[in-house]
PDB file of N, CA and C in Angstrom:
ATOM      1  N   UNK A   1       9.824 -21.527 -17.896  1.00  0.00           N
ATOM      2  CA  UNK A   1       8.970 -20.808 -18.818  1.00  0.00           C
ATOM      3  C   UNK A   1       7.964 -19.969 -18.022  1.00  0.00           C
ATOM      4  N   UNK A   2       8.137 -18.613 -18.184  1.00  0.00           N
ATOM      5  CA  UNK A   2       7.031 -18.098 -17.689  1.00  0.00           C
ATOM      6  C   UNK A   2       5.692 -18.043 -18.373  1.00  0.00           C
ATOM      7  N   UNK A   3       4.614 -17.980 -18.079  1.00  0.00           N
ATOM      8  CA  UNK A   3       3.822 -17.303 -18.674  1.00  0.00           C
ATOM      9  C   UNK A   3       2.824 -16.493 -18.370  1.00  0.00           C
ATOM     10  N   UNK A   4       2.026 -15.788 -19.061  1.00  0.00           N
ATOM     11  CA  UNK A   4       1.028 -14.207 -18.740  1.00  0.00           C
ATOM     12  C   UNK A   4      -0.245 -14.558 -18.380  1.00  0.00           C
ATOM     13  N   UNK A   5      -0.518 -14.194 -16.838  1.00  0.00           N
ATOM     14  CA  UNK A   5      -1.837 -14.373 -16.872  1.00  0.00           C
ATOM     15  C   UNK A   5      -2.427 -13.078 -16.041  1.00  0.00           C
ATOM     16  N   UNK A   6      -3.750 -13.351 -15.811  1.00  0.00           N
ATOM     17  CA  UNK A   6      -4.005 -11.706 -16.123  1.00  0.00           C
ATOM     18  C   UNK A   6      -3.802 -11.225 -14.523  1.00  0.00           C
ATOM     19  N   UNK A   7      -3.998 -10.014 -14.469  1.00  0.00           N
ATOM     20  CA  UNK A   7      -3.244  -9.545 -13.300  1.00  0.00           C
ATOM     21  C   UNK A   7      -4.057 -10.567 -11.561  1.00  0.00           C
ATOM     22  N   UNK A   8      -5.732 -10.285 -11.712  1.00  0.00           N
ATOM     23  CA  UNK A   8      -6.285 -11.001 -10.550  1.00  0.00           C
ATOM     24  C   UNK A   8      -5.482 -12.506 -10.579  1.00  0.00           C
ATOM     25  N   UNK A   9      -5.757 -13.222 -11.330  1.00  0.00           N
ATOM     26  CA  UNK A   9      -5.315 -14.781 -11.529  1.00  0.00           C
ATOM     27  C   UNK A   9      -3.457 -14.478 -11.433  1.00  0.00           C
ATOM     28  N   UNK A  10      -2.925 -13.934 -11.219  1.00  0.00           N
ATOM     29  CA  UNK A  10      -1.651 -13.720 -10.933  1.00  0.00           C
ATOM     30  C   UNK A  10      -1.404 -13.507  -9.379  1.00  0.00           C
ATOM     31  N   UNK A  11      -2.477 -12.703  -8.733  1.00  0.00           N
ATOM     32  CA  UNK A  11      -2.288 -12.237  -7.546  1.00  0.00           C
ATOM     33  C   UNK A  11      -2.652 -13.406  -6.789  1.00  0.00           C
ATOM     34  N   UNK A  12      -3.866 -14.075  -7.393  1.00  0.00           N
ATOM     35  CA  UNK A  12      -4.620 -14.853  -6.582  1.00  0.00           C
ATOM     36  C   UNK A  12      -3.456 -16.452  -6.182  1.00  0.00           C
ATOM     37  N   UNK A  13      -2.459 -16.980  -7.474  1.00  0.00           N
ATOM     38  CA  UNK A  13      -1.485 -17.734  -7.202  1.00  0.00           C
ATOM     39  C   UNK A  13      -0.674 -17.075  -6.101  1.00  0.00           C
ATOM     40  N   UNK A  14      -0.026 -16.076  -6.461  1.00  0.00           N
ATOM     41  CA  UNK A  14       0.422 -15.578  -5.249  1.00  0.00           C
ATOM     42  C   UNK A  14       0.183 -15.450  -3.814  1.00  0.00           C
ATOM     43  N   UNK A  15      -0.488 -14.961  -3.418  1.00  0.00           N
ATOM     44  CA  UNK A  15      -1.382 -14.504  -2.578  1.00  0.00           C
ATOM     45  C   UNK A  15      -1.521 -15.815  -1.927  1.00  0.00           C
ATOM     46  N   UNK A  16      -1.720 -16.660  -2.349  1.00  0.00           N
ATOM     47  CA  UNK A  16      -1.905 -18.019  -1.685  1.00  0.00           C
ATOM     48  C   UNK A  16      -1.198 -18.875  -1.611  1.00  0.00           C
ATOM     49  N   UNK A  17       0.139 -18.387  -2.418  1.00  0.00           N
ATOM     50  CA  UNK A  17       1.338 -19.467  -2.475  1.00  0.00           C
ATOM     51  C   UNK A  17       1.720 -18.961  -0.528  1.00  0.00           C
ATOM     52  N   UNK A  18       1.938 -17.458  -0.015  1.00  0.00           N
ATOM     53  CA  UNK A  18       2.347 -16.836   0.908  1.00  0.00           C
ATOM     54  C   UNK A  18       1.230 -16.793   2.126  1.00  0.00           C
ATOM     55  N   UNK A  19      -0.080 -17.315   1.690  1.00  0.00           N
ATOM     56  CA  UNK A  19      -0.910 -17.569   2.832  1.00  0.00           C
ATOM     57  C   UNK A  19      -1.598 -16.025   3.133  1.00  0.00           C
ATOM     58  N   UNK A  20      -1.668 -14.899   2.080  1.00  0.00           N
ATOM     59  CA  UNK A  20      -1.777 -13.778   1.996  1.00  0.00           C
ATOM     60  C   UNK A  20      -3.349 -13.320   2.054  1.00  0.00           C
ATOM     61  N   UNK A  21      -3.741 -13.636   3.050  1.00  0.00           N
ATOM     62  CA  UNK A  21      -5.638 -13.389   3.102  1.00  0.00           C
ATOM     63  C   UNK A  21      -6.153 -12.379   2.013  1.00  0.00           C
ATOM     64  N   UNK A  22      -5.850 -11.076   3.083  1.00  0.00           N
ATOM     65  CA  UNK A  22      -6.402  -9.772   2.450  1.00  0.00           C
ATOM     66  C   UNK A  22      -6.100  -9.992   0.978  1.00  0.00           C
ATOM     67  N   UNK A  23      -4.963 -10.356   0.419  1.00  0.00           N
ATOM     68  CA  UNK A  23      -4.685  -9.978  -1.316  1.00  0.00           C
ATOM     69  C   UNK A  23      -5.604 -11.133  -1.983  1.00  0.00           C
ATOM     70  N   UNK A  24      -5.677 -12.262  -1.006  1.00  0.00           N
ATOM     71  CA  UNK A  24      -6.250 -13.202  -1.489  1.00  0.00           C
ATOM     72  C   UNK A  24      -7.557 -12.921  -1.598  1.00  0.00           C
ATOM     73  N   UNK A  25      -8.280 -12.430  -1.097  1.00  0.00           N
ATOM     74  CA  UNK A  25      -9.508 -11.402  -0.999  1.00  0.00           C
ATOM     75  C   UNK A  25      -9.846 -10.121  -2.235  1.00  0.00           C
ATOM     76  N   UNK A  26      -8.902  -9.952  -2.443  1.00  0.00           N
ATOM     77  CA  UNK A  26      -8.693  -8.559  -2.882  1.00  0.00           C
ATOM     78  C   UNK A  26      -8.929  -8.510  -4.855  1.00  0.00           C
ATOM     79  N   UNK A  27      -8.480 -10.457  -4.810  1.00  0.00           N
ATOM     80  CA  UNK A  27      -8.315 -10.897  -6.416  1.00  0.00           C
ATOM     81  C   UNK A  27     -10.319 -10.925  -6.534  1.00  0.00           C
ATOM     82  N   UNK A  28     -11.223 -11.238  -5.840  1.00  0.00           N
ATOM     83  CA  UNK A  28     -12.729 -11.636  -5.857  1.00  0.00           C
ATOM     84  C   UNK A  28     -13.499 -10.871  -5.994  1.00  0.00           C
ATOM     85  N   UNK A  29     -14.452 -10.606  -6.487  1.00  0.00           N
ATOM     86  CA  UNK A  29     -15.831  -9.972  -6.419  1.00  0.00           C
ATOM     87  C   UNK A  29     -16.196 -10.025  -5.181  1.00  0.00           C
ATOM     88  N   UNK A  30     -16.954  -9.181  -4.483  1.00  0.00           N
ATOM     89  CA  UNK A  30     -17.847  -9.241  -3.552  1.00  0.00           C
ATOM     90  C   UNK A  30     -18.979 -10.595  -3.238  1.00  0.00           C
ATOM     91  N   UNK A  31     -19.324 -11.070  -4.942  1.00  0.00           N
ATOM     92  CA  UNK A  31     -20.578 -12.028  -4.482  1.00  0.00           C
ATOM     93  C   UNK A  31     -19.750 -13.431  -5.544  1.00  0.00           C
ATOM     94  N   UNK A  32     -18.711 -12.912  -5.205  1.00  0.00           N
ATOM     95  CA  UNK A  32     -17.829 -14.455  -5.937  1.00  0.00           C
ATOM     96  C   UNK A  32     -17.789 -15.660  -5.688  1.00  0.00           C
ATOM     97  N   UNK A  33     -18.169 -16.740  -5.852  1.00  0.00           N
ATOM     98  CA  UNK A  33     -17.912 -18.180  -5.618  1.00  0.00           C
ATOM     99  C   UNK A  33     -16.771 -18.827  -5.785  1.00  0.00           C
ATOM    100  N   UNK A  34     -16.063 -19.697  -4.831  1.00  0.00           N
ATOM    101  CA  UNK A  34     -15.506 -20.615  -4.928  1.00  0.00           C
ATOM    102  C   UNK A  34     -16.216 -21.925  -5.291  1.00  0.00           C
ATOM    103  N   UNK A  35     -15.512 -23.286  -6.412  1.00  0.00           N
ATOM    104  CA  UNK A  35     -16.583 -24.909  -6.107  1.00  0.00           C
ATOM    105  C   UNK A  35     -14.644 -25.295  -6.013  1.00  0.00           C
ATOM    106  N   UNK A  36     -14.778 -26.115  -4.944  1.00  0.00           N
ATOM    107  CA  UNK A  36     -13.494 -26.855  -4.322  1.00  0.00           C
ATOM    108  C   UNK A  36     -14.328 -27.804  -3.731  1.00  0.00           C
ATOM    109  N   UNK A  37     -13.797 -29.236  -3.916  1.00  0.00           N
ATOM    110  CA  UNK A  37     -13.786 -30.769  -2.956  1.00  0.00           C
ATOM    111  C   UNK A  37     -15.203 -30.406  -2.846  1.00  0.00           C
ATOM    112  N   UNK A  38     -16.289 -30.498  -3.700  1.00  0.00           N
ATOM    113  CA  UNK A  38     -17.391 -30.739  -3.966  1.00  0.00           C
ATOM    114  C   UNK A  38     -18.434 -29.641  -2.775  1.00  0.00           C
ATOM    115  N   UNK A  39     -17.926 -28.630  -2.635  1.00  0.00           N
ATOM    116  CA  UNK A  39     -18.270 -27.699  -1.692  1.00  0.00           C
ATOM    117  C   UNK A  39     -18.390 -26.016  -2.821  1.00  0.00           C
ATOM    118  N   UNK A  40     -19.601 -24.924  -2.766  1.00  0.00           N
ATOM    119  CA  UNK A  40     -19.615 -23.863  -2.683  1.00  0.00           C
ATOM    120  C   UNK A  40     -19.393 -22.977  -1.985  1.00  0.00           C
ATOM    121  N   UNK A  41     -18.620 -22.125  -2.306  1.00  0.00           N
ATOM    122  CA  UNK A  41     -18.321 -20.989  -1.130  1.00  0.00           C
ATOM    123  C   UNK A  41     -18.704 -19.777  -1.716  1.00  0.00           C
ATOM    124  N   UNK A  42     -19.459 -19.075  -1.163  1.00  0.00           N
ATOM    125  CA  UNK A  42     -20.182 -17.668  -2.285  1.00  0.00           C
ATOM    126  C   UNK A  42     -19.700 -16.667  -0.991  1.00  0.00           C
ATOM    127  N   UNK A  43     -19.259 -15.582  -1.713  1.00  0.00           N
ATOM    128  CA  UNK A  43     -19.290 -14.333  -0.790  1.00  0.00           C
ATOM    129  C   UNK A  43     -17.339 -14.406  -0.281  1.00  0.00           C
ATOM    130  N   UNK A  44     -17.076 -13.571   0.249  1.00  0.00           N
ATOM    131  CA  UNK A  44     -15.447 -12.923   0.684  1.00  0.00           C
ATOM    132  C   UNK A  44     -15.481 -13.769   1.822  1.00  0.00           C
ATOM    133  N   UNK A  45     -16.431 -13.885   2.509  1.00  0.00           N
ATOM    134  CA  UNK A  45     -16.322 -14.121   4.217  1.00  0.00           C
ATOM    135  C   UNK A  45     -16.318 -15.774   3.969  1.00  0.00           C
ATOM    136  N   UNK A  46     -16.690 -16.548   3.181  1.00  0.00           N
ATOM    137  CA  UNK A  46     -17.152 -17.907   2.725  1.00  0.00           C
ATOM    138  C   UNK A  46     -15.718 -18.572   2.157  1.00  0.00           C
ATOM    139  N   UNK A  47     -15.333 -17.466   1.318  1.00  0.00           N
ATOM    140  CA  UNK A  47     -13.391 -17.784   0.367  1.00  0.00           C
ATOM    141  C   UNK A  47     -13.300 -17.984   1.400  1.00  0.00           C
ATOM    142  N   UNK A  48     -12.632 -17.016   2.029  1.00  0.00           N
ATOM    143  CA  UNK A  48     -11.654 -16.339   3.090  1.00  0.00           C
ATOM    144  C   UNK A  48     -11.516 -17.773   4.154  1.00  0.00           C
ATOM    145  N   UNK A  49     -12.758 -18.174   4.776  1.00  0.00           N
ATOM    146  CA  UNK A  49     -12.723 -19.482   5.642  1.00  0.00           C
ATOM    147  C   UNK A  49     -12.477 -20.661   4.419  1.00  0.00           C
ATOM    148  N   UNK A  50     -13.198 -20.733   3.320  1.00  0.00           N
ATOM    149  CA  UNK A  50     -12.544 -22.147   2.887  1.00  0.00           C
ATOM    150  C   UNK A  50     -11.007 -22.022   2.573  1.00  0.00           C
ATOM    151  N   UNK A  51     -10.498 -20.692   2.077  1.00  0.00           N
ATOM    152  CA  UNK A  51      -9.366 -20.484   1.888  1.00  0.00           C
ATOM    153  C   UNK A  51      -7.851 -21.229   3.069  1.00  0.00           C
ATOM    154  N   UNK A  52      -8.443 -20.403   4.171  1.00  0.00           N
ATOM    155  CA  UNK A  52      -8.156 -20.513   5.441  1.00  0.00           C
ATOM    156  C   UNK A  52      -8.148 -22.007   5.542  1.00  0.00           C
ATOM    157  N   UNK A  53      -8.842 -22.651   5.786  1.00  0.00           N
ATOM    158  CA  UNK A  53      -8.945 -24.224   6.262  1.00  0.00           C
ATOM    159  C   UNK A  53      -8.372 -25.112   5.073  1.00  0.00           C
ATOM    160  N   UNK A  54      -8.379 -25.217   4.128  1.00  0.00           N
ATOM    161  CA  UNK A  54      -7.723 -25.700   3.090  1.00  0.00           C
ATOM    162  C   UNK A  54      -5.854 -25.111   3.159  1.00  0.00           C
ATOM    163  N   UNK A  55      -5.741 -24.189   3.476  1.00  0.00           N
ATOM    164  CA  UNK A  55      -4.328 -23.991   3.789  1.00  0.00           C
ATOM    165  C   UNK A  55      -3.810 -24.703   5.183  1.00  0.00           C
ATOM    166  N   UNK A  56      -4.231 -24.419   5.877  1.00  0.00           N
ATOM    167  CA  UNK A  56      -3.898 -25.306   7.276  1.00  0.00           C
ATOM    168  C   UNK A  56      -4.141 -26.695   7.138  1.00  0.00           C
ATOM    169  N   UNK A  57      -5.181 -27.416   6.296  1.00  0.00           N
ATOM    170  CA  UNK A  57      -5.463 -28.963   6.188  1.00  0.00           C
ATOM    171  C   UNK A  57      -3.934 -29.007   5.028  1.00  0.00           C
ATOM    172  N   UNK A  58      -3.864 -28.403   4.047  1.00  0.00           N
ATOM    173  CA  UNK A  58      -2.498 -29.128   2.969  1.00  0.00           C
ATOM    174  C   UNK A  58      -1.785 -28.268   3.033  1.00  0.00           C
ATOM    175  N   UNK A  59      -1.231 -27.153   3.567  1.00  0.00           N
ATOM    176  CA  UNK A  59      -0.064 -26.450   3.487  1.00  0.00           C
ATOM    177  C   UNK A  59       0.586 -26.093   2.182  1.00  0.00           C
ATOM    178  N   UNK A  60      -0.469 -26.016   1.118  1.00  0.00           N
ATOM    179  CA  UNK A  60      -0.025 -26.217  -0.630  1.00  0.00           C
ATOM    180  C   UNK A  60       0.503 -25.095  -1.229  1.00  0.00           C
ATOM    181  N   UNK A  61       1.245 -25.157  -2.320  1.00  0.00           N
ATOM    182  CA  UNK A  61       1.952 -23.916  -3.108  1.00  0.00           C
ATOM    183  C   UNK A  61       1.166 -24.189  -4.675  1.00  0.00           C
ATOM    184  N   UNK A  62       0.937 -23.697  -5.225  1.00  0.00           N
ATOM    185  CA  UNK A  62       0.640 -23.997  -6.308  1.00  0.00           C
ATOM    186  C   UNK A  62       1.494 -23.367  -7.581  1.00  0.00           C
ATOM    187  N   UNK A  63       1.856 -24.067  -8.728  1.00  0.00           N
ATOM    188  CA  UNK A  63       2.769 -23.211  -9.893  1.00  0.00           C
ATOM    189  C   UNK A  63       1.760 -23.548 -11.285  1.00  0.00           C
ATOM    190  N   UNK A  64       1.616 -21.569 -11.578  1.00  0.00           N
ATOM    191  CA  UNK A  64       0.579 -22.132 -12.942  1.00  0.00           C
ATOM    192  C   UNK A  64       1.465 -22.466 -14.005  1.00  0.00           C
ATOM    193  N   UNK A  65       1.588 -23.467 -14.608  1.00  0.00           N
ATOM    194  CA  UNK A  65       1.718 -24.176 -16.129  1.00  0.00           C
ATOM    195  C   UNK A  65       1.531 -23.838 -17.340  1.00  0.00           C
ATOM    196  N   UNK A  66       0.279 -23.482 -17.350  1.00  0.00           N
ATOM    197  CA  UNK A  66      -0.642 -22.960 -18.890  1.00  0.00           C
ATOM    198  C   UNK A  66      -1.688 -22.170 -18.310  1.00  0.00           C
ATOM    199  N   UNK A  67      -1.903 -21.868 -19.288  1.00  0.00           N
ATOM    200  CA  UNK A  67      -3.034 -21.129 -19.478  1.00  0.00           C
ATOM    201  C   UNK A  67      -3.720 -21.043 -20.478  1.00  0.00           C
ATOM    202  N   UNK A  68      -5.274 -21.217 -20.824  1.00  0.00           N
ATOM    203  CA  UNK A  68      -5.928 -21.510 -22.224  1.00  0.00           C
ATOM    204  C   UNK A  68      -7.481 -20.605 -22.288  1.00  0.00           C
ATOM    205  N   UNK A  69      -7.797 -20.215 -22.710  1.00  0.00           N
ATOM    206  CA  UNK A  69      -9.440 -19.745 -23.053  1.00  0.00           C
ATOM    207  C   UNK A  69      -9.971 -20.732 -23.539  1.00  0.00           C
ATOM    208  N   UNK A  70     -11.720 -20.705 -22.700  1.00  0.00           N
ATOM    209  CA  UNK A  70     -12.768 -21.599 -23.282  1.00  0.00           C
ATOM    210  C   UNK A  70     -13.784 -20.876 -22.843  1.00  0.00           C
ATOM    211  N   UNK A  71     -14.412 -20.642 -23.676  1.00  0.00           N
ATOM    212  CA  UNK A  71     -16.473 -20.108 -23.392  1.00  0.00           C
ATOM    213  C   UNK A  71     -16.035 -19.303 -22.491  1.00  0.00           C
ATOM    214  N   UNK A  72     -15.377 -18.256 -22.356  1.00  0.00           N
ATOM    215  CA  UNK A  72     -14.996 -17.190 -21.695  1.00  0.00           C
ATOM    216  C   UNK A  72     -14.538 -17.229 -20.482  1.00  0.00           C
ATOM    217  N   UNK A  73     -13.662 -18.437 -20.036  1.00  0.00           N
ATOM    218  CA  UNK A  73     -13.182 -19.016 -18.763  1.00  0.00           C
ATOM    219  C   UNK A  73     -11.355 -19.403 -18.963  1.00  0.00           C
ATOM    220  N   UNK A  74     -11.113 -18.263 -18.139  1.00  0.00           N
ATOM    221  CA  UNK A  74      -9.911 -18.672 -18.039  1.00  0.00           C
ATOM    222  C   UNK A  74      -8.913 -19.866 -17.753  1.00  0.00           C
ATOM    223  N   UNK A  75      -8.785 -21.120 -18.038  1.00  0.00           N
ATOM    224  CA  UNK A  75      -8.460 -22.119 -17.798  1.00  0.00           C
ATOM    225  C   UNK A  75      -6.549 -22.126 -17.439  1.00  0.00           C
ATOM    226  N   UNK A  76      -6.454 -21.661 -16.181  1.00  0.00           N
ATOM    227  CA  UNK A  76      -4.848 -22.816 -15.466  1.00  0.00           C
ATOM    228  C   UNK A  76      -4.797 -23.849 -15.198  1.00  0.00           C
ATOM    229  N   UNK A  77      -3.545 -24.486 -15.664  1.00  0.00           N
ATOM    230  CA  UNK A  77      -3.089 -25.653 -15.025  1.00  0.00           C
ATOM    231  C   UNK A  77      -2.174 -25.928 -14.105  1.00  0.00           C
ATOM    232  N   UNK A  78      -2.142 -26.097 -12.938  1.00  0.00           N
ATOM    233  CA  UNK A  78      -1.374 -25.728 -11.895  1.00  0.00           C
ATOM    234  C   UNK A  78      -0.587 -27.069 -11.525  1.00  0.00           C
ATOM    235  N   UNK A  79       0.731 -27.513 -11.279  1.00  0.00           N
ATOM    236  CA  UNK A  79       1.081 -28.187 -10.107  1.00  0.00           C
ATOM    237  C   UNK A  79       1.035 -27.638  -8.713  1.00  0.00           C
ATOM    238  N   UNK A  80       0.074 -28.371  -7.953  1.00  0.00           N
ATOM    239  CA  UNK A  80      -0.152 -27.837  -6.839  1.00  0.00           C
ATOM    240  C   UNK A  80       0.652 -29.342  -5.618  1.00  0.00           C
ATOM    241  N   UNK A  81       1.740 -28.595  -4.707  1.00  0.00           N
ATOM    242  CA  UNK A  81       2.304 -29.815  -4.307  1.00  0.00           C
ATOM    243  C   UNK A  81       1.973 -29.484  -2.425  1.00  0.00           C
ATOM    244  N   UNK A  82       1.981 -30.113  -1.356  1.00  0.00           N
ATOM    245  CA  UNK A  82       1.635 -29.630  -0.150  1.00  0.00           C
ATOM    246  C   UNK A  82       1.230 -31.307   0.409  1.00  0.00           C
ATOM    247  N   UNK A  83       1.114 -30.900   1.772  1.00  0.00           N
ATOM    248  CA  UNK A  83       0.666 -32.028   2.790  1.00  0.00           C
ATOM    249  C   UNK A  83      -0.880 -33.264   2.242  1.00  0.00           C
ATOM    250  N   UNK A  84      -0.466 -33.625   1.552  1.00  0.00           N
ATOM    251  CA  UNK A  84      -1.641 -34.433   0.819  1.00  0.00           C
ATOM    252  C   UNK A  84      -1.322 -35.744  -0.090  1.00  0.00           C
ATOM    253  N   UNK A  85      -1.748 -37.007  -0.014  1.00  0.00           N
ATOM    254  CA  UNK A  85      -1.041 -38.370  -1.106  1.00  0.00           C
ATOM    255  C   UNK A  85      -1.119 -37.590  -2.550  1.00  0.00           C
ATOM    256  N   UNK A  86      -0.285 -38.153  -2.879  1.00  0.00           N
ATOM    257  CA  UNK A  86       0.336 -38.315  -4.105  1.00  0.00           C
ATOM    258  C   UNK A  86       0.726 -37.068  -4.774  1.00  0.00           C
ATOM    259  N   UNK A  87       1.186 -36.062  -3.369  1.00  0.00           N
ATOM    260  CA  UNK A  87       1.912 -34.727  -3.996  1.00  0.00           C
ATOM    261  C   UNK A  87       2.769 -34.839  -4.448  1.00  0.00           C
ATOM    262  N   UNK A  88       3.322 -33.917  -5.423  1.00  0.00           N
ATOM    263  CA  UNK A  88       2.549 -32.776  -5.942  1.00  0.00           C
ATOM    264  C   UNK A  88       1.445 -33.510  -7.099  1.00  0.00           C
ATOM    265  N   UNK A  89       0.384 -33.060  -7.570  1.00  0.00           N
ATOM    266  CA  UNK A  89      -0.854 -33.384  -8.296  1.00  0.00           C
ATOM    267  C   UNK A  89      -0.721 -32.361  -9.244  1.00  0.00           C
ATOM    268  N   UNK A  90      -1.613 -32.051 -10.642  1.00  0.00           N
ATOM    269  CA  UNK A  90      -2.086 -31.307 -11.576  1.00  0.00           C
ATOM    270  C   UNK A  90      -3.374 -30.584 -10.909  1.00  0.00           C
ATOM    271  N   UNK A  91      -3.778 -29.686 -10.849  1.00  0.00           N
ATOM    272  CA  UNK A  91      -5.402 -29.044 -10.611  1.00  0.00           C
ATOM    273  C   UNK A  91      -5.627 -28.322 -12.327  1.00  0.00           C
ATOM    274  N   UNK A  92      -6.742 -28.163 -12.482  1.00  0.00           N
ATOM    275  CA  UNK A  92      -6.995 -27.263 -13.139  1.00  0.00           C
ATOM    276  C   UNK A  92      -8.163 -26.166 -12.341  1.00  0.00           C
ATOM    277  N   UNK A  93      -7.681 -25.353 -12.583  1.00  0.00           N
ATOM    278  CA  UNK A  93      -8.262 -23.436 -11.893  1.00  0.00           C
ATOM    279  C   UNK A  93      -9.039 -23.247 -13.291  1.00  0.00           C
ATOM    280  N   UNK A  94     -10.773 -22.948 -13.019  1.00  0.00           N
ATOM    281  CA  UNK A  94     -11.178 -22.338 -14.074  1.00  0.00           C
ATOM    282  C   UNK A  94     -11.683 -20.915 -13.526  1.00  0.00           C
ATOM    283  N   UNK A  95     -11.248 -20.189 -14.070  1.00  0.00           N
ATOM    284  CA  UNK A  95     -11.657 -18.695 -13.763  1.00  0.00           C
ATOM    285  C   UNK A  95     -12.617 -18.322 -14.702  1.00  0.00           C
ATOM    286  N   UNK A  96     -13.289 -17.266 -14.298  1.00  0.00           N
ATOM    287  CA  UNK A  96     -14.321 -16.336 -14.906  1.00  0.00           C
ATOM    288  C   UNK A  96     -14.363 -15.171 -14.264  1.00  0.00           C
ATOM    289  N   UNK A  97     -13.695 -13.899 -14.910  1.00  0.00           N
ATOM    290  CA  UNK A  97     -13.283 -12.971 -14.685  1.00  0.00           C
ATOM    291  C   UNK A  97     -14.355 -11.959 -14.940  1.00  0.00           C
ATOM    292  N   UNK A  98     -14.932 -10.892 -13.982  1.00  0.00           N
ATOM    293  CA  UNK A  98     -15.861  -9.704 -14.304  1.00  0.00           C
ATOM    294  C   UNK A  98     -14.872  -8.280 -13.464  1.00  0.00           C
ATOM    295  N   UNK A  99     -14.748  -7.236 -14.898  1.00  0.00           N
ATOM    296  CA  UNK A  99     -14.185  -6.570 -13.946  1.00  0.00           C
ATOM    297  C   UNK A  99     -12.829  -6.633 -13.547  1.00  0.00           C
ATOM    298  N   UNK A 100     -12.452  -7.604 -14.251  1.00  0.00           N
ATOM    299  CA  UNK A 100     -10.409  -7.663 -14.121  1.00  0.00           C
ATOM    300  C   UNK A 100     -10.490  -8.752 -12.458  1.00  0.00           C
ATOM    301  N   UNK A 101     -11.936  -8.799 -11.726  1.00  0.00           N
ATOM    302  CA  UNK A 101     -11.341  -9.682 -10.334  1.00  0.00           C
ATOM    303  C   UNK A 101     -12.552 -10.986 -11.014  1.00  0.00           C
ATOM    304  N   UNK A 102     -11.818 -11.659 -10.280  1.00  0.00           N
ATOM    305  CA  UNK A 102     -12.382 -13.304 -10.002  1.00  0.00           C
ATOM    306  C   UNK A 102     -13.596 -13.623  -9.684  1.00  0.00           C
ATOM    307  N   UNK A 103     -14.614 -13.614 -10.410  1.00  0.00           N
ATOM    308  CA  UNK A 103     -15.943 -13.865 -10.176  1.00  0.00           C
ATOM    309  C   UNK A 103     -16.414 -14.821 -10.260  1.00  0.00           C
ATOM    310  N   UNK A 104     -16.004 -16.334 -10.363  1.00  0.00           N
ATOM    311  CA  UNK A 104     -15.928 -17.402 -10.127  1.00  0.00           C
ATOM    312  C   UNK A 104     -15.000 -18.227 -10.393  1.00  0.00           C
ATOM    313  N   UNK A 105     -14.385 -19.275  -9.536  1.00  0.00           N
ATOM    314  CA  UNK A 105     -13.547 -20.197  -9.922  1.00  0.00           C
ATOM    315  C   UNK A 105     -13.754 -21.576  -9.277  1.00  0.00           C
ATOM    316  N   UNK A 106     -13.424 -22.723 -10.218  1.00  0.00           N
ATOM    317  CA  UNK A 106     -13.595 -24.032  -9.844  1.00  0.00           C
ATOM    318  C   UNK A 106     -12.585 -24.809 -10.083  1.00  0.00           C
ATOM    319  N   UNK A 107     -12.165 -25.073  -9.057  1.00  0.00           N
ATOM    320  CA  UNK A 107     -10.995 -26.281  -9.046  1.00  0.00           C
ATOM    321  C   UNK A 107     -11.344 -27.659  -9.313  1.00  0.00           C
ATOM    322  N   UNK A 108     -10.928 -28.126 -10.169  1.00  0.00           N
ATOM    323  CA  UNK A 108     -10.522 -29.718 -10.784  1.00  0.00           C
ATOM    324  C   UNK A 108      -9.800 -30.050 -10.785  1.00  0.00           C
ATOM    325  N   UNK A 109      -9.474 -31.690 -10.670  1.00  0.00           N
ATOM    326  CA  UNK A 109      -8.205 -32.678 -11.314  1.00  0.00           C
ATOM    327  C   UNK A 109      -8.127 -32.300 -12.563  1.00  0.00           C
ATOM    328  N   UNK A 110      -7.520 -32.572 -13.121  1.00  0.00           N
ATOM    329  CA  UNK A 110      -6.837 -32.250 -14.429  1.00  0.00           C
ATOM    330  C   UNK A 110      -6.824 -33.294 -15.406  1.00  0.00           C
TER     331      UNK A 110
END
């Protein structure tokens, strides 16, 4: 089953399924935040390294599932499977989109 999600949150699965910096970059705002494993990352240069080190620590692919709206946050549900216990896992990706790019997102268990 496929399904539609909007073009940044499309690139940004991508982009990181292939380890793709620049595109992975390219889905964010300038003053965008990442919240991952109880950590903030604000700014391109901040992704870009947590991005970076989180790919080399789990080697992960992620496949989005669903997709839902809440309070203006794009909500995926991803199987995300890679070097880590009890892969593959559920995440949920909450996006908040300004501008068609990624102006904040927070990863959760699901």
């Amino acid at each position: 089953m496929t399904i539609e999600l909007p073009e940044s949150i499309k690139q940004y699965f991508s982009a990181g399924n292939i380890a793709d910096l620049q595109g992975l970059q390219d889905c964010f705002t300038k003053d965008a935040v990442v919240f991952d494993e109880g950590g903030a990352f604000r700014g391109l240069a901040a992704i870009a390294a947590w991005f970076s080190e989180a790919r080399q620590k789990y080697q992960f692919s992620a496949t989005p599932l669903s997709i839902t709206t809440k309070d203006q946050h794009q909500l995926v549900l991803a199987s995300v499977s890679g070097n880590f216990p009890g892969s593959p896992i559920q995440l949920q990706y909450a996006f908040l989109l300004h501008d068609d790019k990624i102006q904040s997102l927070q990863i959760s268990s699901s």
